[in-house]
Protein backbone atom coordinates (compact mmCIF):
# COMPACT_ATOMS: atom_id res chain seq x y z
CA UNK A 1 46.40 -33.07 39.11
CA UNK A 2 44.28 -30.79 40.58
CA UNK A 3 43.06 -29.13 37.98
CA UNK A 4 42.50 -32.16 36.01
CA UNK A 5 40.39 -33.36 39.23
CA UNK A 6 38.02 -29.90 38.53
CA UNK A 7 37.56 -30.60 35.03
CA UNK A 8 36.65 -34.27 35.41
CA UNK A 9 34.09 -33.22 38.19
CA UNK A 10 32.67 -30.35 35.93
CA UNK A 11 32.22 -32.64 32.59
CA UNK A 12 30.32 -35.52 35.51
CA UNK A 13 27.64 -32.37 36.09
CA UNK A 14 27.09 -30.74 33.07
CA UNK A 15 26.46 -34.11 31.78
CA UNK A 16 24.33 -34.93 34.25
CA UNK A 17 22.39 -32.01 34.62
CA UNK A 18 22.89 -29.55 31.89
CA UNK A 19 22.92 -31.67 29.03
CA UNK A 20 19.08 -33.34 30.46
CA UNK A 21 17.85 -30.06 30.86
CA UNK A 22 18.82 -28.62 27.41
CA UNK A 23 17.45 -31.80 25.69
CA UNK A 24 13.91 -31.32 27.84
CA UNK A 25 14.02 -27.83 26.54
CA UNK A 26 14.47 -29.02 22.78
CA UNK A 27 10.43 -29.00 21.61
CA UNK A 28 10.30 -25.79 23.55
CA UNK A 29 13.11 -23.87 21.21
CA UNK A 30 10.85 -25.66 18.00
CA UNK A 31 7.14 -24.04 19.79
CA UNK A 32 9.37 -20.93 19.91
CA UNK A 33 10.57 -20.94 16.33
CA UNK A 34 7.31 -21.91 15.23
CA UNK A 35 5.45 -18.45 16.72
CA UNK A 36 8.61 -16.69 15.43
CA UNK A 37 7.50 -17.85 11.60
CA UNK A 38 3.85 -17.00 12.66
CA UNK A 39 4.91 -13.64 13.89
CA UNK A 40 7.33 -12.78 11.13
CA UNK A 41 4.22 -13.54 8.53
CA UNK A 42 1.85 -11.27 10.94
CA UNK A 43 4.26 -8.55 10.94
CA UNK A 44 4.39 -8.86 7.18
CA UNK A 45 0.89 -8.33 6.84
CA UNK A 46 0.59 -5.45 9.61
CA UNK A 47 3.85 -3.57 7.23
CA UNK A 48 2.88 -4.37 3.24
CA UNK A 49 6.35 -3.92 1.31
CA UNK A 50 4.85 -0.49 0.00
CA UNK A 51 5.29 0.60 3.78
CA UNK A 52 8.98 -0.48 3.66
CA UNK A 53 10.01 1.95 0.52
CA UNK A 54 9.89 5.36 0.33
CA UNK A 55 6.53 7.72 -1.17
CA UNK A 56 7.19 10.66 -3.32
CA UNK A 57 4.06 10.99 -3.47
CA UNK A 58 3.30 11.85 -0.48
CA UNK A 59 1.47 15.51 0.60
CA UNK A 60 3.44 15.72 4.13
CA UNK A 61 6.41 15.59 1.09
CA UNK A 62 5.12 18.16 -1.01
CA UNK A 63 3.17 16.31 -3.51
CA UNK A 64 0.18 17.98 -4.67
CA UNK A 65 -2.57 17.45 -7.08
CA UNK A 66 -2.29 18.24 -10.86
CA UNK A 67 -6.62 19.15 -10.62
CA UNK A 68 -6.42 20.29 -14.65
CA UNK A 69 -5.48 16.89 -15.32
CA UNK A 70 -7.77 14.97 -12.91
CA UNK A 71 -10.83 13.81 -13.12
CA UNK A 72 -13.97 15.52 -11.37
CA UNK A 73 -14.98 14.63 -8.45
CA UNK A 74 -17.86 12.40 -8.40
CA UNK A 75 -20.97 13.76 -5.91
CA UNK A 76 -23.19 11.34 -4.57
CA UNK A 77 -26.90 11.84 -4.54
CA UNK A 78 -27.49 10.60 -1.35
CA UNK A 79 -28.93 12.73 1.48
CA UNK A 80 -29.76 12.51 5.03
CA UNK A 81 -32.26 14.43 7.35
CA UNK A 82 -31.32 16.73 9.87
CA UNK A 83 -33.34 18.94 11.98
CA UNK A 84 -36.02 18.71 9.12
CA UNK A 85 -33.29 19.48 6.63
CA UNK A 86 -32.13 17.56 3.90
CA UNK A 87 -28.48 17.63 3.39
CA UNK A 88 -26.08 16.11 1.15
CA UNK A 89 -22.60 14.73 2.46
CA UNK A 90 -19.60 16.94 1.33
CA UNK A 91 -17.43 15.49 -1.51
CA UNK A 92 -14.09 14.22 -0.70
CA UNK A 93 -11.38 16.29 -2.27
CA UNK A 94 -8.49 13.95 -4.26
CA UNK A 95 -5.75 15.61 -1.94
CA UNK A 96 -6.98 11.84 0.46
CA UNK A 97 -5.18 10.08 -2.19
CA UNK A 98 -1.60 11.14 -1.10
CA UNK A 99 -1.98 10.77 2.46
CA UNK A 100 -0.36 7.82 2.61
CA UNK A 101 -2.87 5.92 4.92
CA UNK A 102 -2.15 2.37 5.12
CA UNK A 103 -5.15 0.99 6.57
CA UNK A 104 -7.92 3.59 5.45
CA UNK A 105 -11.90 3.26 6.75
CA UNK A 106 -14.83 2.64 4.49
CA UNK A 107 -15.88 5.37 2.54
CA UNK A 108 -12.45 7.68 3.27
CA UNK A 109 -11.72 7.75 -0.85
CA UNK A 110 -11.78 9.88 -3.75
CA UNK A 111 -14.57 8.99 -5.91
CA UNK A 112 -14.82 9.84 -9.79
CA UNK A 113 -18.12 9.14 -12.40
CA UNK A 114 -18.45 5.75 -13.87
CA UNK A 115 -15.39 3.32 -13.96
CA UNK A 116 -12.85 5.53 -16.25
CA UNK A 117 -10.91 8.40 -14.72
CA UNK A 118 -7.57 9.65 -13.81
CA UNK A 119 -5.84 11.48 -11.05
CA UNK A 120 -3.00 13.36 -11.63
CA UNK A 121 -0.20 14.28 -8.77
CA UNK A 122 2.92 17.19 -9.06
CA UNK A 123 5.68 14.93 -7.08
CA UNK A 124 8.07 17.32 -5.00
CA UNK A 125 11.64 16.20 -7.07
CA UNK A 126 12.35 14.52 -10.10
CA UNK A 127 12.13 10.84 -9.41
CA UNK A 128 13.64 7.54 -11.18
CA UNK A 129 10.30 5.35 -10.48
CA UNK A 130 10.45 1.68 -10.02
CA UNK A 131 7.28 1.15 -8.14
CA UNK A 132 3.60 2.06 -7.59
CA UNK A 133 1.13 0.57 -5.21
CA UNK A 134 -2.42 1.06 -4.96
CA UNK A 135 -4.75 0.78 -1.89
CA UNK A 136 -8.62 -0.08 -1.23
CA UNK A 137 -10.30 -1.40 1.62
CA UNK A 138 -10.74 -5.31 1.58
CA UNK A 139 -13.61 -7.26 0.87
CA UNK A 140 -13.85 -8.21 4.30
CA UNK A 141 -14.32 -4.77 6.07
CA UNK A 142 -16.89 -3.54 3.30
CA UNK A 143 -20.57 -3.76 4.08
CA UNK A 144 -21.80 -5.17 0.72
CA UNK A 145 -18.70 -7.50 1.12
CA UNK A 146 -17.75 -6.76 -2.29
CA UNK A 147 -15.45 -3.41 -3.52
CA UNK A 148 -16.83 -2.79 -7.01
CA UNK A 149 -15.84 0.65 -6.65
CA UNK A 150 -12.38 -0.33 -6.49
CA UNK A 151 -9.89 0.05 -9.78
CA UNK A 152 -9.14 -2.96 -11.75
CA UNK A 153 -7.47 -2.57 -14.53
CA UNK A 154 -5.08 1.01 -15.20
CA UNK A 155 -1.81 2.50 -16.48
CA UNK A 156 0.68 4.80 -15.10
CA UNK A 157 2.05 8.24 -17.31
CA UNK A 158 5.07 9.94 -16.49
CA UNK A 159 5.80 13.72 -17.80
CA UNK A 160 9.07 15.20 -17.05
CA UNK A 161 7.43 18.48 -17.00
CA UNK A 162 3.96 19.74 -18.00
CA UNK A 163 4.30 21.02 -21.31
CA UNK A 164 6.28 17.24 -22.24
CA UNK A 165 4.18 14.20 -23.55
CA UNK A 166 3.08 11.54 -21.47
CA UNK A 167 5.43 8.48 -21.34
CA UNK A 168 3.68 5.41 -20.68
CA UNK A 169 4.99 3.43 -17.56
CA UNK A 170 3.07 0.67 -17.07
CA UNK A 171 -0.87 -1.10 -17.04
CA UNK A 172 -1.48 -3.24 -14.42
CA UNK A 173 -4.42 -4.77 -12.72
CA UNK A 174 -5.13 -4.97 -9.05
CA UNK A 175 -6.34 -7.76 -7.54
CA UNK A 176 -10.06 -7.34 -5.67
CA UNK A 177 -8.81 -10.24 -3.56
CA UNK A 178 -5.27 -10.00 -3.43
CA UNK A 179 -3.89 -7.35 -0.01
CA UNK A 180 -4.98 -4.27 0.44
CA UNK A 181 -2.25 -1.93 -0.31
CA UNK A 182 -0.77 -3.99 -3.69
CA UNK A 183 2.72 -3.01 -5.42
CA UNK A 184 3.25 -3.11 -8.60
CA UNK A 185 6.91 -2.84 -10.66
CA UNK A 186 7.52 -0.87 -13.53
CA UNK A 187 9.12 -2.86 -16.59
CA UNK A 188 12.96 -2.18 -16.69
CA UNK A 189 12.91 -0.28 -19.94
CA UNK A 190 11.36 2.52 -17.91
CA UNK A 191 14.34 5.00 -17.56
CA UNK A 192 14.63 8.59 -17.00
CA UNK A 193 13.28 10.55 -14.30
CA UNK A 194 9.75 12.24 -13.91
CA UNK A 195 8.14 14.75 -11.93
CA UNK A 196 4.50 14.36 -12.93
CA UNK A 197 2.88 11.48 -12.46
CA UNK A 198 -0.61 10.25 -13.86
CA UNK A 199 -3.05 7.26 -12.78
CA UNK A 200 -5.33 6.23 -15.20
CA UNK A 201 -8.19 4.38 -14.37
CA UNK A 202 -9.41 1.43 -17.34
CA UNK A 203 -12.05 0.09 -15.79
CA UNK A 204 -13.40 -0.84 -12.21
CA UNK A 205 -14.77 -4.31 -10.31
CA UNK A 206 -17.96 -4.03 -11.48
CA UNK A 207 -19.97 -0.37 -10.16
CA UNK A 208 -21.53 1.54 -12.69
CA UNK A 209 -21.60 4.52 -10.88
CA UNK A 210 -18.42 5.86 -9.69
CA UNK A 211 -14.74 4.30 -8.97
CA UNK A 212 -13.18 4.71 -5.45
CA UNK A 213 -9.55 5.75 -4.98
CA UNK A 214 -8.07 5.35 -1.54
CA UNK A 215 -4.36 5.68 -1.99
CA UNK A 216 -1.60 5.93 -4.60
CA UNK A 217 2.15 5.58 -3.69
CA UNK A 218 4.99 6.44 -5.67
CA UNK A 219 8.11 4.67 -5.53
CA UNK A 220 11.64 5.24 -6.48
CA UNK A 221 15.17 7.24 -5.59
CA UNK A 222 15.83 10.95 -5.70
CA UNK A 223 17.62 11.94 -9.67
CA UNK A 224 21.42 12.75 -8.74
């Protein structure tokens, strides 16, 4: 009886205390899973989906730049004063492309002439690719508030070694308002592994100069 006493006394509290207080509490839990959602879709933009697979081509990696098979570097004619002294900016070597930078600054790219080109990068294994992803800076951090220098429309090669042909992998278009860092997925009858991989460049988002490259991932798993 005594025990029945303490369980008819403890039901008589919760339900008048505990119960009250968890239904006060009930559009606080819904405020709470609403800034979860919010943060979930802020996290996804501070970590793209490129940032969640792994980057063969990568220089910290190994990857290196194929320069016979890359475009030249484009040099800008632009010059500023200094001590009297005109001097011209140094040209940015292509090596920028595979640092992997996920958020890059304004003008930290590899340019080439006009708005065809390719860049060309030695991966450090032999790779079964299943994605690429591209980066430029978005329209909203550029000064003109446009990115004509950015790619628009390109392809991806593979070569299994240097003296093979080129396989085509892909063409694909990125998006001048779409993210920043965009992925792209090869078709599935891409098979076989490849150790050399090749950008080419179609055509640009409208400059008639030169065509910016900020970064160029490589996606896939390690050949067994």
């Amino acid at each position: 009886e005594g025990i029945d006493y303490i369980m008819s006394l403890f039901r008589i509290i919760t339900e008048k205390t505990l119960i009250p207080e968890c239904q006060d509490q009930e559009p606080r839990f819904k405020e709470l899973q609403e800034k979860l959602l919010i943060l979930e879709k802020n996290i996804g933009y501070l970590l793209p989906p490129a940032d969640l697979l792994p980057n063969f081509a990568l220089k910290s990696l190994g990857a290196k730049i194929v320069h016979s098979m890359t475009s030249d570097t484009y040099q800008s004619q632009d010059t500023f004063s200094c001590f009297g002294f005109l001097i011209r900016p140094p040209a940015i070597s292509p090596d920028i492309v595979i640092q992997g930078v996920s958020h890059p600054l304004p003008g930290k790219c590899w340019p080439f002439g006009g708005s065809k080109g390719r860049i060309s990068i030695s991966l450090p294994n032999n790779v079964l690719i299943s994605h690429v992803s591209l980066n430029h800076i978005p329209k909203r951090i550029s000064i003109h508030g446009t990115i004509s220098s950015a790619p628009k429309e390109f392809s991806i090669y593979g070569k299994k070694d240097l003296e093979s042909d080129e396989s085509l992998l892909g063409t694909f278009l990125y998006d001048e308002d779409g993210d920043q860092l965009q992925i792209f997925k090869l078709p599935d009858y891409v098979t076989g592994s490849f150790r050399y991989i090749t950008l080419q460049v179609k055509s640009n988002w409208g400059n008639p100069d030169y065509t910016c490259l900020y970064g160029f991932r490589v996606h896939g798993k390690l050949e067994k």
